[in-house]
Structure formats: C-alpha cells, structure tokens
C-alpha atoms as a PDB file:
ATOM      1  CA  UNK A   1    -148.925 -72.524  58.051  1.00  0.00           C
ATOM      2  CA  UNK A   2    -146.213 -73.358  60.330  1.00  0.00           C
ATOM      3  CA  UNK A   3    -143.223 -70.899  60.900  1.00  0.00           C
ATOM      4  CA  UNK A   4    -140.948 -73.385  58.937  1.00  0.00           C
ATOM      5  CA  UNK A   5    -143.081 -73.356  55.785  1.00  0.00           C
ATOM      6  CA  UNK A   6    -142.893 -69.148  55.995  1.00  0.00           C
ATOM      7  CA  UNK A   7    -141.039 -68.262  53.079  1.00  0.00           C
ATOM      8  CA  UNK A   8    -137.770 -66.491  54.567  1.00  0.00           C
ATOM      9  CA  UNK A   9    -136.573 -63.263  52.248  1.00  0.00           C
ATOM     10  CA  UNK A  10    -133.501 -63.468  50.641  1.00  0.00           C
ATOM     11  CA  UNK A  11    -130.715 -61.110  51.562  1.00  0.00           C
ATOM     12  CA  UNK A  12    -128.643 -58.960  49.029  1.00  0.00           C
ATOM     13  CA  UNK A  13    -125.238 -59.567  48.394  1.00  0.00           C
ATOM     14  CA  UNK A  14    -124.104 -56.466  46.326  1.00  0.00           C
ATOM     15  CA  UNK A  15    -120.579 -58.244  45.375  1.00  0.00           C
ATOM     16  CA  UNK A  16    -122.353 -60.846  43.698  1.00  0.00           C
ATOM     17  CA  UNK A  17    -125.743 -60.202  42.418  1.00  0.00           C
ATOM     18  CA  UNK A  18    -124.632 -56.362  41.187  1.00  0.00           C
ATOM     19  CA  UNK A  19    -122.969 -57.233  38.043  1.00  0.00           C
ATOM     20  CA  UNK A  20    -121.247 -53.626  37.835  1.00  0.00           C
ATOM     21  CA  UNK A  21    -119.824 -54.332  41.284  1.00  0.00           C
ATOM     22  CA  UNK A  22    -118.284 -57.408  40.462  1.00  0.00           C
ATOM     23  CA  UNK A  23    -116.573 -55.957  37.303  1.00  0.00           C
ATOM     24  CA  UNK A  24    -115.253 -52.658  39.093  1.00  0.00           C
ATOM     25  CA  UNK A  25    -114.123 -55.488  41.801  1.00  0.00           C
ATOM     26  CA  UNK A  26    -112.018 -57.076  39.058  1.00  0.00           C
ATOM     27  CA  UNK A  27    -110.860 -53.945  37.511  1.00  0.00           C
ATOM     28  CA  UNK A  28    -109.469 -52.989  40.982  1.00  0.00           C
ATOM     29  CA  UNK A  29    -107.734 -56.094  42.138  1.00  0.00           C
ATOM     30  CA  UNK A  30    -106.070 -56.270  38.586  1.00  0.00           C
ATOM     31  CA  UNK A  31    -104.748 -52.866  39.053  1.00  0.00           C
ATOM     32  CA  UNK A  32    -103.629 -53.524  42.661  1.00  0.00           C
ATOM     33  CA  UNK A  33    -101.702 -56.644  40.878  1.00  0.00           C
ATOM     34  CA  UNK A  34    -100.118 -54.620  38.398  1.00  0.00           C
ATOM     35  CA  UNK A  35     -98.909 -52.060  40.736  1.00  0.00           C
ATOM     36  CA  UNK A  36     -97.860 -54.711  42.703  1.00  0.00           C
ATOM     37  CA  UNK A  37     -95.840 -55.821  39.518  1.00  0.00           C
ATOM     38  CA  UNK A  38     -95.081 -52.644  38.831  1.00  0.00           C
ATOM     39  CA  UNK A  39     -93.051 -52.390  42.264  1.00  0.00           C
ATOM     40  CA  UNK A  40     -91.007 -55.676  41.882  1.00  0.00           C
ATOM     41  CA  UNK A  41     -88.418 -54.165  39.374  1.00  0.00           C
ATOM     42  CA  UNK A  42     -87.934 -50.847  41.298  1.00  0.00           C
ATOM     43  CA  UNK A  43     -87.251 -53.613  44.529  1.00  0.00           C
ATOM     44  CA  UNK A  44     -84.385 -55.345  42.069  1.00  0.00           C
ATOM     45  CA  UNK A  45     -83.050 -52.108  41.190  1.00  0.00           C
ATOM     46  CA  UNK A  46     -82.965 -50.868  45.232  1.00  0.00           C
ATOM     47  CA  UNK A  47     -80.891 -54.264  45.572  1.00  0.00           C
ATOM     48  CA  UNK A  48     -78.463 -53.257  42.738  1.00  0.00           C
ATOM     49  CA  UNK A  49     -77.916 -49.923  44.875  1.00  0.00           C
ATOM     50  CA  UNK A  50     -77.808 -51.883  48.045  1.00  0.00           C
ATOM     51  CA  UNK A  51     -75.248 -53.866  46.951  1.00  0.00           C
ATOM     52  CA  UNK A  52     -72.868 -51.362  45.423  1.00  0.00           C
ATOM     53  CA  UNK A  53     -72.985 -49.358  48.588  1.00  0.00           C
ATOM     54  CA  UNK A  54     -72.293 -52.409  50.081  1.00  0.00           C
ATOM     55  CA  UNK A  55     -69.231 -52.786  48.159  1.00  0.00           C
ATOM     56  CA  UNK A  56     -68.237 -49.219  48.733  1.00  0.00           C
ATOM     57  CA  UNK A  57     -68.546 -49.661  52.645  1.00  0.00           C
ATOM     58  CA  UNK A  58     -66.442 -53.232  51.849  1.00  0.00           C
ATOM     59  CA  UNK A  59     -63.799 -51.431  49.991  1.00  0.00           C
ATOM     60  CA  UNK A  60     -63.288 -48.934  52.658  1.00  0.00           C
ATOM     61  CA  UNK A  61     -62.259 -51.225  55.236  1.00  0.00           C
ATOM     62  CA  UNK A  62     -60.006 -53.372  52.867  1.00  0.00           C
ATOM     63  CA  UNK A  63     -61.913 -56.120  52.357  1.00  0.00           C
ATOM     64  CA  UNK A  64     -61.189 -56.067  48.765  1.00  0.00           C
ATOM     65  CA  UNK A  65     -62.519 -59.595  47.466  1.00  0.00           C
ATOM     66  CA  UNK A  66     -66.125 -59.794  49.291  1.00  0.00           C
ATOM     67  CA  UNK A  67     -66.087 -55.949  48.267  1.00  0.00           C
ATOM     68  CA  UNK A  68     -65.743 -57.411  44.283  1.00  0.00           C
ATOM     69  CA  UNK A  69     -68.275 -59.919  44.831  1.00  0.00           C
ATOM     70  CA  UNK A  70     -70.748 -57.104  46.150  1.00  0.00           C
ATOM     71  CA  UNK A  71     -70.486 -55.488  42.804  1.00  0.00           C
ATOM     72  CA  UNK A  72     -71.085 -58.942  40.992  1.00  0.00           C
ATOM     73  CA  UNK A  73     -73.743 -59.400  42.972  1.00  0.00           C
ATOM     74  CA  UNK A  74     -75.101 -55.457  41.944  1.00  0.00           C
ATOM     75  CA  UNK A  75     -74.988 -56.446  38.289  1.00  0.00           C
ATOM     76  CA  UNK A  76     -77.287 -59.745  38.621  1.00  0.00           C
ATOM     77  CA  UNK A  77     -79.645 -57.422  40.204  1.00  0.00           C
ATOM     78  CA  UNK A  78     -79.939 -54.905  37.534  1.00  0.00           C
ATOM     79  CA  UNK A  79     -79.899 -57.738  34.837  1.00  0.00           C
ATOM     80  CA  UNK A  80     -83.332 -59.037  36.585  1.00  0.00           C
ATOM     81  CA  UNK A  81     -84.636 -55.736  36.636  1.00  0.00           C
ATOM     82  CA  UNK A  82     -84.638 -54.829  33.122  1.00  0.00           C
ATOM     83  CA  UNK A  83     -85.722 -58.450  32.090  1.00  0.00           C
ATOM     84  CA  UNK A  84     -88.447 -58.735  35.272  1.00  0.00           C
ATOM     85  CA  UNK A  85     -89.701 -55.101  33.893  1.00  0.00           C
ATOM     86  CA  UNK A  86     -90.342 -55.920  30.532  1.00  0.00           C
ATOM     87  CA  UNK A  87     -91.918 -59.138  31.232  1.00  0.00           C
ATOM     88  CA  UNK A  88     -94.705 -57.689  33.658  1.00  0.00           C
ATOM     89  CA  UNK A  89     -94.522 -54.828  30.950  1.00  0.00           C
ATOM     90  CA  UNK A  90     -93.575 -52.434  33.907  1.00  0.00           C
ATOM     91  CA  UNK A  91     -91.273 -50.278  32.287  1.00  0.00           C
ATOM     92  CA  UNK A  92     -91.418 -46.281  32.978  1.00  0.00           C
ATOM     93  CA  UNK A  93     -89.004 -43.029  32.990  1.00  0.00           C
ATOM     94  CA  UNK A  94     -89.406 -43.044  36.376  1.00  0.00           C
ATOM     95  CA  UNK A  95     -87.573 -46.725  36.684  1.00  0.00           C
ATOM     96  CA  UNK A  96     -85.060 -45.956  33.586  1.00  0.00           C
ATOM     97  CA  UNK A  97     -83.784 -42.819  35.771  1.00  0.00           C
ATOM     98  CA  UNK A  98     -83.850 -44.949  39.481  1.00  0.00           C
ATOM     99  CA  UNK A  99     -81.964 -47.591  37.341  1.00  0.00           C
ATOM    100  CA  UNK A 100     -79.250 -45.021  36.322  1.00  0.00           C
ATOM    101  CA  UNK A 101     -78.508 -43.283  39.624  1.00  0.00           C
ATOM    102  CA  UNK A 102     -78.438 -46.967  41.190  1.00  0.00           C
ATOM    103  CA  UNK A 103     -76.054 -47.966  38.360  1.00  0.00           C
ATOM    104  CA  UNK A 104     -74.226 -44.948  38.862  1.00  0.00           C
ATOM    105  CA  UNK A 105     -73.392 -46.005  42.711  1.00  0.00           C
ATOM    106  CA  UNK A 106     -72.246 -50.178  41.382  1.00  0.00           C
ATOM    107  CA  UNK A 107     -70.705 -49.578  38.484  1.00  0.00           C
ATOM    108  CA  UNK A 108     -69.669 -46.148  38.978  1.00  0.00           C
ATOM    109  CA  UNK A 109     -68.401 -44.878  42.132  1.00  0.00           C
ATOM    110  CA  UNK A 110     -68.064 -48.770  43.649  1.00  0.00           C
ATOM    111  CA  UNK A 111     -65.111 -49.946  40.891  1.00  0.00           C
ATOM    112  CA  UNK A 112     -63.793 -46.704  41.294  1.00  0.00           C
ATOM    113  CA  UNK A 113     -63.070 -47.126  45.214  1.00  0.00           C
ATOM    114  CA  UNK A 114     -62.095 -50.939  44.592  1.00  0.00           C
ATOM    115  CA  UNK A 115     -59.754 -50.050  42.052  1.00  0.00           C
ATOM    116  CA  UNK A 116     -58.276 -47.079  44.517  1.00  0.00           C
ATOM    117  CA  UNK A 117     -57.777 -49.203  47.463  1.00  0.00           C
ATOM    118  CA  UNK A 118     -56.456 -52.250  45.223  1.00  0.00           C
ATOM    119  CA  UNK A 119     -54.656 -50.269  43.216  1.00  0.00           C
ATOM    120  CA  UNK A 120     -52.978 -48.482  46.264  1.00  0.00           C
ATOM    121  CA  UNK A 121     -53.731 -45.424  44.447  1.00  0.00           C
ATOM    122  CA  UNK A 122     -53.234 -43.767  47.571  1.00  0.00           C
ATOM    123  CA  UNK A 123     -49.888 -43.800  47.327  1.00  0.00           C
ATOM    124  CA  UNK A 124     -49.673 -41.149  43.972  1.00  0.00           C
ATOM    125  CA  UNK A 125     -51.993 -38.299  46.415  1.00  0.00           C
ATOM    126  CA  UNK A 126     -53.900 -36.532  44.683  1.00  0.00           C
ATOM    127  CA  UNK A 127     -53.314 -37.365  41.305  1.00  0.00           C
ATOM    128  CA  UNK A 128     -54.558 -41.511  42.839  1.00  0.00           C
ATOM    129  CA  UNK A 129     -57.503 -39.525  43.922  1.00  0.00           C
ATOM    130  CA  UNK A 130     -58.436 -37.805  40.572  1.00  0.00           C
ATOM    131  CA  UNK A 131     -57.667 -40.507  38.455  1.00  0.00           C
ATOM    132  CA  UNK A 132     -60.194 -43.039  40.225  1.00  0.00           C
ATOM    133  CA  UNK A 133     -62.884 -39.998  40.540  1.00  0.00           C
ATOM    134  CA  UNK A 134     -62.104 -39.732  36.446  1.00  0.00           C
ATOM    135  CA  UNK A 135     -63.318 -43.297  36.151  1.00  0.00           C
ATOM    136  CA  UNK A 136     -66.692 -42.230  38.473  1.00  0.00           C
ATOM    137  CA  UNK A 137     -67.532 -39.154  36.246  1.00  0.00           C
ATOM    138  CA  UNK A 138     -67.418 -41.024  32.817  1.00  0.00           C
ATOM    139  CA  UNK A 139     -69.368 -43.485  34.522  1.00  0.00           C
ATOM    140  CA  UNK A 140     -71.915 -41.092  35.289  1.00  0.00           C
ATOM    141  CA  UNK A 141     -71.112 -39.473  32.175  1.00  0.00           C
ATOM    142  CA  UNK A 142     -71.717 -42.641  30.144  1.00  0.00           C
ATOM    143  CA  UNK A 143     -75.274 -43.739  31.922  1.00  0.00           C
ATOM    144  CA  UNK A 144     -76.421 -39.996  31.419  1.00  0.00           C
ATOM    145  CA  UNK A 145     -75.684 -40.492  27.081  1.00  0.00           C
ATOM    146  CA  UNK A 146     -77.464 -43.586  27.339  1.00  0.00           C
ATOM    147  CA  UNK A 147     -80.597 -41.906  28.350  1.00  0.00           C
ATOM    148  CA  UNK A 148     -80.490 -39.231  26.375  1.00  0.00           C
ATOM    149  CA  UNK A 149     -78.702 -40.231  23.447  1.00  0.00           C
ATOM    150  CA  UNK A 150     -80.332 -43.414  21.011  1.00  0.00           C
ATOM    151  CA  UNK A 151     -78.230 -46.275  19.648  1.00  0.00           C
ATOM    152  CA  UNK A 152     -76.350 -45.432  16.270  1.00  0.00           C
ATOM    153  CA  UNK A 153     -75.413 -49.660  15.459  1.00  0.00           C
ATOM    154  CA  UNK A 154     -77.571 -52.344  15.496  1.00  0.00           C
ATOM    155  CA  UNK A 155     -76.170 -54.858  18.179  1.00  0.00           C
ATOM    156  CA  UNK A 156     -73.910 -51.954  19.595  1.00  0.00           C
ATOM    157  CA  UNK A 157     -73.389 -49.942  22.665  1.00  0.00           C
ATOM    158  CA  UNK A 158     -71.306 -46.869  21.681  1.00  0.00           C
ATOM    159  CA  UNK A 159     -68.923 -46.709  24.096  1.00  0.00           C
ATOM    160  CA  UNK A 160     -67.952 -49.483  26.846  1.00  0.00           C
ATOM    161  CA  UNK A 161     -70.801 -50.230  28.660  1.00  0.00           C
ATOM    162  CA  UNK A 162     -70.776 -49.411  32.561  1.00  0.00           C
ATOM    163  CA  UNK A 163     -71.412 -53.015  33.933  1.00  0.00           C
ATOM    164  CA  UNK A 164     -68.568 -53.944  31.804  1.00  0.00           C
ATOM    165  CA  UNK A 165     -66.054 -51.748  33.261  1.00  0.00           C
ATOM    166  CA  UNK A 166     -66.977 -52.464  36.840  1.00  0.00           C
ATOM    167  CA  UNK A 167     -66.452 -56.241  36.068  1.00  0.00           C
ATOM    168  CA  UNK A 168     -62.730 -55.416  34.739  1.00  0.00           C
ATOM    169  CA  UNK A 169     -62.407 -54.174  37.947  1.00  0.00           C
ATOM    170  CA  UNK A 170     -63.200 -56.704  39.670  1.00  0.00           C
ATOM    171  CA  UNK A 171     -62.047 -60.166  37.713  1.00  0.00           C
ATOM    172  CA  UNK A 172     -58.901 -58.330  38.150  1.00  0.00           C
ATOM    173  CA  UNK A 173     -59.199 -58.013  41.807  1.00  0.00           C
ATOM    174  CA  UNK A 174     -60.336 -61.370  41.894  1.00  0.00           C
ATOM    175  CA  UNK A 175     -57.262 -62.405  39.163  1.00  0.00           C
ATOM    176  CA  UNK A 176     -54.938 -61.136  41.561  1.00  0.00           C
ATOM    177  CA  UNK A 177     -56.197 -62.800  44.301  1.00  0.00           C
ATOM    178  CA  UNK A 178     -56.041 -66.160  42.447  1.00  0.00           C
ATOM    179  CA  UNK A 179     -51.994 -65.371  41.832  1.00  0.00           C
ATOM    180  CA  UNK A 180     -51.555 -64.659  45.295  1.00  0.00           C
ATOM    181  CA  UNK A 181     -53.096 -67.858  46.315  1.00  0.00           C
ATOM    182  CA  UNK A 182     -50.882 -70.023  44.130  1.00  0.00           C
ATOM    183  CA  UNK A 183     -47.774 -68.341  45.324  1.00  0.00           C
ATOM    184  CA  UNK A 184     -46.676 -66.083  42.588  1.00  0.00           C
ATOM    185  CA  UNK A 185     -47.985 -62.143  44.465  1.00  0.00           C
ATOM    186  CA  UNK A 186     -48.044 -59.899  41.473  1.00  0.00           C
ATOM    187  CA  UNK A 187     -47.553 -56.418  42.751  1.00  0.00           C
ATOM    188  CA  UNK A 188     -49.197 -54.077  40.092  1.00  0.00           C
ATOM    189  CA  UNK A 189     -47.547 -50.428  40.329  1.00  0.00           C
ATOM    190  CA  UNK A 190     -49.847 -47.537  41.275  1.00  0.00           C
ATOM    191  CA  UNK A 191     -49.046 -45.507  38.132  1.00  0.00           C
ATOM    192  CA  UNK A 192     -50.233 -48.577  36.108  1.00  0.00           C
ATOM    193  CA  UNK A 193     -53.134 -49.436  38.127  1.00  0.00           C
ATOM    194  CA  UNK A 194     -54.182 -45.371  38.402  1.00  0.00           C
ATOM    195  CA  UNK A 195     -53.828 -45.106  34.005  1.00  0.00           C
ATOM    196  CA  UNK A 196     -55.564 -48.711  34.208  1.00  0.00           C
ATOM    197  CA  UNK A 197     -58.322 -47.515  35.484  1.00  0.00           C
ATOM    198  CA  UNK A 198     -58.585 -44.004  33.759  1.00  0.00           C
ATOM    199  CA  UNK A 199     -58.573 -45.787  30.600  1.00  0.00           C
ATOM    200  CA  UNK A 200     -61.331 -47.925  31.207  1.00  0.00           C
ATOM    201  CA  UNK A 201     -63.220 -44.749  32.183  1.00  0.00           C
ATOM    202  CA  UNK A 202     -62.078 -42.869  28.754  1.00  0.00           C
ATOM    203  CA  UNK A 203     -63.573 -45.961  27.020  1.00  0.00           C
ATOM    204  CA  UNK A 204     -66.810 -45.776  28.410  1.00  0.00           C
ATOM    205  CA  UNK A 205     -67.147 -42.065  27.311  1.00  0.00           C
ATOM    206  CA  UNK A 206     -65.856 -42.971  24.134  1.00  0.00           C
ATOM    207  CA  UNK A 207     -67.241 -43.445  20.597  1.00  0.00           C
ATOM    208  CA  UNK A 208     -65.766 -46.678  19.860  1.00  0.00           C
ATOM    209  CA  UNK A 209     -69.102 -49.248  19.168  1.00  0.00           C
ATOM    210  CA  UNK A 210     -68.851 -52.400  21.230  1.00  0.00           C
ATOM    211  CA  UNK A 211     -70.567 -55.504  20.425  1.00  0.00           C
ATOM    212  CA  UNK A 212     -74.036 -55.655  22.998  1.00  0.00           C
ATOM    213  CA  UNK A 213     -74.664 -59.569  22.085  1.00  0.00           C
ATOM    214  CA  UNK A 214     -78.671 -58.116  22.327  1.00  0.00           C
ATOM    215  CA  UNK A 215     -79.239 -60.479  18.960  1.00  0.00           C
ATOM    216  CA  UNK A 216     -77.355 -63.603  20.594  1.00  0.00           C
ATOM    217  CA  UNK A 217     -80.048 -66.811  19.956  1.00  0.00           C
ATOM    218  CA  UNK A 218     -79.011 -70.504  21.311  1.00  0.00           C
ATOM    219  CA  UNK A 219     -81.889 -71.720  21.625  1.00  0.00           C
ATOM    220  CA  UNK A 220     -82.506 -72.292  17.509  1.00  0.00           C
ATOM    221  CA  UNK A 221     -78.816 -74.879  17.250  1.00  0.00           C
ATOM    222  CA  UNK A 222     -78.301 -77.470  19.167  1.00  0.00           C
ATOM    223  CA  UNK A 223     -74.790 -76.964  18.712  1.00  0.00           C
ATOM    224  CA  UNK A 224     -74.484 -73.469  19.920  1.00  0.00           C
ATOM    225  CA  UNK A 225     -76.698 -74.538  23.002  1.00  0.00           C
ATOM    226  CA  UNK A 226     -73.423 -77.675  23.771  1.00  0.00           C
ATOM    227  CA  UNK A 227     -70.830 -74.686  22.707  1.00  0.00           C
ATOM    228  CA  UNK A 228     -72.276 -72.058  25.382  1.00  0.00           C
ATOM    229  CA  UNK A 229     -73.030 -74.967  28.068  1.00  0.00           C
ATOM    230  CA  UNK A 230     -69.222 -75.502  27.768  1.00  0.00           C
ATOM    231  CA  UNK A 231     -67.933 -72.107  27.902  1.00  0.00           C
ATOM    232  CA  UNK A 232     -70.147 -71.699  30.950  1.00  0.00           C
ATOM    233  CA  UNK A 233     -68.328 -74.893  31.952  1.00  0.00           C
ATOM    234  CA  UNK A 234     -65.090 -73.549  31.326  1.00  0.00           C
ATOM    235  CA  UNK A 235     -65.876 -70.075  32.745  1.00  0.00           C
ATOM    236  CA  UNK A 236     -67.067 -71.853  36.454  1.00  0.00           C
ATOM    237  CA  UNK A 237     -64.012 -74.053  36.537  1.00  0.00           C
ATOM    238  CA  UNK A 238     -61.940 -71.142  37.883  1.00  0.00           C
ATOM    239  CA  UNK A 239     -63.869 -68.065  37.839  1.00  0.00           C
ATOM    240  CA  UNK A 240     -60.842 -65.871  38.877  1.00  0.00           C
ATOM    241  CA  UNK A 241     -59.072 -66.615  36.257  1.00  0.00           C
ATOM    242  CA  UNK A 242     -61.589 -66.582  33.191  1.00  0.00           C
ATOM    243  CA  UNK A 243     -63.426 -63.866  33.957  1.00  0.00           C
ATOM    244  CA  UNK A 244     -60.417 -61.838  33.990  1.00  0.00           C
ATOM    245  CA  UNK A 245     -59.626 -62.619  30.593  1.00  0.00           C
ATOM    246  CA  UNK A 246     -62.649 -63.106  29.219  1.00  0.00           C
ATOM    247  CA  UNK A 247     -63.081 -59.228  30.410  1.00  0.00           C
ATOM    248  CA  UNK A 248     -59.585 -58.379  28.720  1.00  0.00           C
ATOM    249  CA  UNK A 249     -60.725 -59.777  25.707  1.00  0.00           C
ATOM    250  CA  UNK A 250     -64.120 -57.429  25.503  1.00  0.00           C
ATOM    251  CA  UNK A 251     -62.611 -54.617  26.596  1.00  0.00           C
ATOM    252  CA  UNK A 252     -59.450 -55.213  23.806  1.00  0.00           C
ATOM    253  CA  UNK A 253     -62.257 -56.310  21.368  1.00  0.00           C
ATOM    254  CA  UNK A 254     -63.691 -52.401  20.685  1.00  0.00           C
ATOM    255  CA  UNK A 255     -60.859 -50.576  19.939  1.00  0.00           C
ATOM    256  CA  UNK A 256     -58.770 -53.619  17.430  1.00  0.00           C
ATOM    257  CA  UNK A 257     -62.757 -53.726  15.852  1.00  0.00           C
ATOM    258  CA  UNK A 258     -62.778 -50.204  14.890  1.00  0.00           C
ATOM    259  CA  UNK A 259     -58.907 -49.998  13.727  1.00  0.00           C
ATOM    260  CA  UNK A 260     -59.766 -53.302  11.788  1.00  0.00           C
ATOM    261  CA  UNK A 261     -63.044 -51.655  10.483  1.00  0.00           C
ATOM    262  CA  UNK A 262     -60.914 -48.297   9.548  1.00  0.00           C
ATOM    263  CA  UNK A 263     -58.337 -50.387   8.171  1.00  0.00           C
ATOM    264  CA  UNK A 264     -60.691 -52.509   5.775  1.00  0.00           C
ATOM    265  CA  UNK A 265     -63.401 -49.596   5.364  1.00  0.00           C
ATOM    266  CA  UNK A 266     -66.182 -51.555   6.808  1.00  0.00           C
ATOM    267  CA  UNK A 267     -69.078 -49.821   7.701  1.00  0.00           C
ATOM    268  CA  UNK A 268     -71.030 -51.159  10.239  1.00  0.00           C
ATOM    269  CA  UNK A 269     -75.023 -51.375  10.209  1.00  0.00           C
ATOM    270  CA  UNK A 270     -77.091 -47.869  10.863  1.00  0.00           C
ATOM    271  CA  UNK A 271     -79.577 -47.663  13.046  1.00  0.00           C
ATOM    272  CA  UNK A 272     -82.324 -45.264  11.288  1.00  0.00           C
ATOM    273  CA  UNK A 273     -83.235 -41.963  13.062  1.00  0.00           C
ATOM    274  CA  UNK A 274     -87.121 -42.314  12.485  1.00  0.00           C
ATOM    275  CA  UNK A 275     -86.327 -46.341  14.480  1.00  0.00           C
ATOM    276  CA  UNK A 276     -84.024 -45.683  17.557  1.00  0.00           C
ATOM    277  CA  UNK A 277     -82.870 -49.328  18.255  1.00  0.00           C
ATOM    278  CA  UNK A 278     -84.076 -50.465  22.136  1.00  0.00           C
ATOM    279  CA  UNK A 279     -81.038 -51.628  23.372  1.00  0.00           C
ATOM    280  CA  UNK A 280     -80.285 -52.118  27.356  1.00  0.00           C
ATOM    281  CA  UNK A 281     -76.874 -52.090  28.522  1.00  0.00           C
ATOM    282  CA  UNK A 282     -78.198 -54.042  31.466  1.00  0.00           C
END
C-alpha cells in the first residue's frame, strides 16, 4: 500500500461537530448582539445630553440662535431613543433614569440659560436669576413626577411636557430672530421675558392635562396622510415663524381645554389604577 492510499485520520473540529458547542456559540453571539442593541439607545440619549450642554456652552457666549438649534437638535435625539429602545426591546430603569437626568440638562437647565441671556434677564439681578432657575427646578421637578407618578388621561401628559417648553423657548428665539431679519427688531422687556419664562415652568409642574398625540394614526386615511404632508409643508416653509406659533398654540391649548372642560363639565377619559397608561413624553 502506497503512502497515498494510507487512510489519513480526521481531525476534530469542536465548533462544528460538538452540537452543544455550536448552540452555546449561538446563545453567546445573540447575547453579545443584544447588548450591543442594548447600548445604542443609552448612545442616543448621551447625544441628547451632549447637545444640551452644547447649547448651554452656546448660550454662554451669546450665540443665541446655533445655541436654539443645539436644543432642537437634543430633542431629535431623545425622540430616537425612546422609539430605537422599544424597537430592539431595550428598555430598562437604568435607561428611563439616564434619559431623565439627560433631559433634565436640554430641556431643563439649557432653555433656562437661553431664555436668560435672550431675555436679558440679567438686567432684573437677582430676581432674572431666580426666575430662569424657577423654570430649571420645575423642569426637574416635572421629569422626576413622570417617573414616579403614572398617567391619570388616556392621550394626556399632566402637566406641559418638558420638550415642549424648551421648544417655546426656542421658536421664540428663533421668532425673534426672523423679525429682526425683516427689519422690524422687537425688543421684548425683561420683566415680560423673566414672567414668560416662569410661567412656562409653573405649567410644566402643573395639573392641567395636555393632549400627548400618543394615539395620532395617518397611516389608515389617505387624507390625513395629504393633510399632515402639508402642514409639514407649511411648517418647513419658514420654520421661524411656524414653529413659534404652532408652540403658542400648544402651550395656550391646556389651560382654554380645561376652562372649556370646567365650563361644559366634561370629564375627560380615566386611566384605571390596576392599567397605568405607557405614555412617553419623548
């Protein structure tokens, strides 16, 4: 027999001929992918913080508009992080409570120093000072009763939500930015800028339900789908102006809802205690 026709012996490859070891192989690359999923929202939520510090460190030096857009730019990020979360099914405590101290910092303590150096709240001293830290607390105030505290309306936040605030604050930066550029300045006083301000913190804190648009479908009518294409339309055209009073009109939109509702003795729809609703303010 020649040494070609010597049968050769066959060497053991333990990844593929154990079939334990090729299971426990997939069972560990599919939990390095899901903590690898699991990761990816807490990396959108480190941009939200990123970028409100960023707007912070904007404000500080004046630059007023890219400072808004850094807070605009905060609130896409924590809208992907809620949505990227639940869709890799990645949601923990641990990523509700990162979410809230980073949405503490952009929507929090971020409009509060835009509004004080646009506001030129300087200018009242102290009492500038308090009134913009007033809008910070109930900020922080308002995340920490979202936590803590469940949903009492179907399709409601109770109180105005954070992100909300922070974008008054900054389509009306932004609006009077716009009426500078066309040639009419609009000086706003201090006084009216500083209650401005401490009012949209008072209605965060508050009780007064605001519609969360959670239940908003437009994918089932063809003519919702044209109707929301064109308000997006609209909205673009001039963002300066419309978001400014398309924020006006939310913020308004709470408290003439509840007078209307106290007025007419509408009651709006309970959520029950034994099924907390699971509603994001992102």
């Amino acid at each position: 027999m020649s040494e070609s026709e010597i049968p050769k012996p066959v060497e053991e490859n333990p990844d593929t001929d154990s079939p334990g070891r090729r299971r426990k192989r997939r069972r560990r690359q599919r939990g390095e992918a899901r903590r690898g999923m699991a990761l990816l929202p807490q990396l959108f939520t480190t941009g939200n913080l990123a970028a409100g510090f960023w707007s912070i460190t904007l404000a500080a030096r004046g630059d007023l508009d890219r400072a808004a857009l850094a807070i605009f730019i905060a609130w896409i990020f924590d809208v992907l992080d809620g949505r990227v979360a639940r869709m890799a099914r990645a949601t923990s405590r641990f990523g509700a409570e990162y979410d809230s101290i980073a949405d503490t910092v952009s929507f929090g303590v971020a409009p509060a120093m835009l509004a004080y150096q646009a506001g030129a709240l300087q200018q009242l001293g102290w009492t500038g000072w308090v009134l913009a830290f007033l809008y910070a607390a109930c900020a922080a105030l308002r995340l920490a009763r979202f936590n803590v505290t469940p949903e009492r309306f179907r399709g409601r936040f109770e109180g105005l939500a954070t992100p909300s605030g922070a974008g008054m604050v900054l389509s009306s930066v932004w609006f009077a930015g716009f009426l500078r550029e066309s040639g009419l300045p609009l000086d706003i006083p201090a006084p009216l800028a500083g209650v401005g301000i401490a009012l949209l913190g008072v209605l965060m804190v508050s009780p007064i339900p605001y519609r969360s648009f959670k239940d908003l479908r437009i994918s089932g009518s063809y003519t919702t789908t044209v109707l929301m294409v064109l308000a997006l339309a609209v909205i673009l055209s001039k963002p300066s102006v419309t978001l400014f009073l398309v924020g006006i009109a939310y913020v308004a939109s709470g408290p003439v809802e509840w007078l209307w509702r106290w007025r007419t003795g509408t009651e709006l729809d309970e959520i029950p205690p034994e099924q907390p609703g699971e509603v994001n303010e992102s």
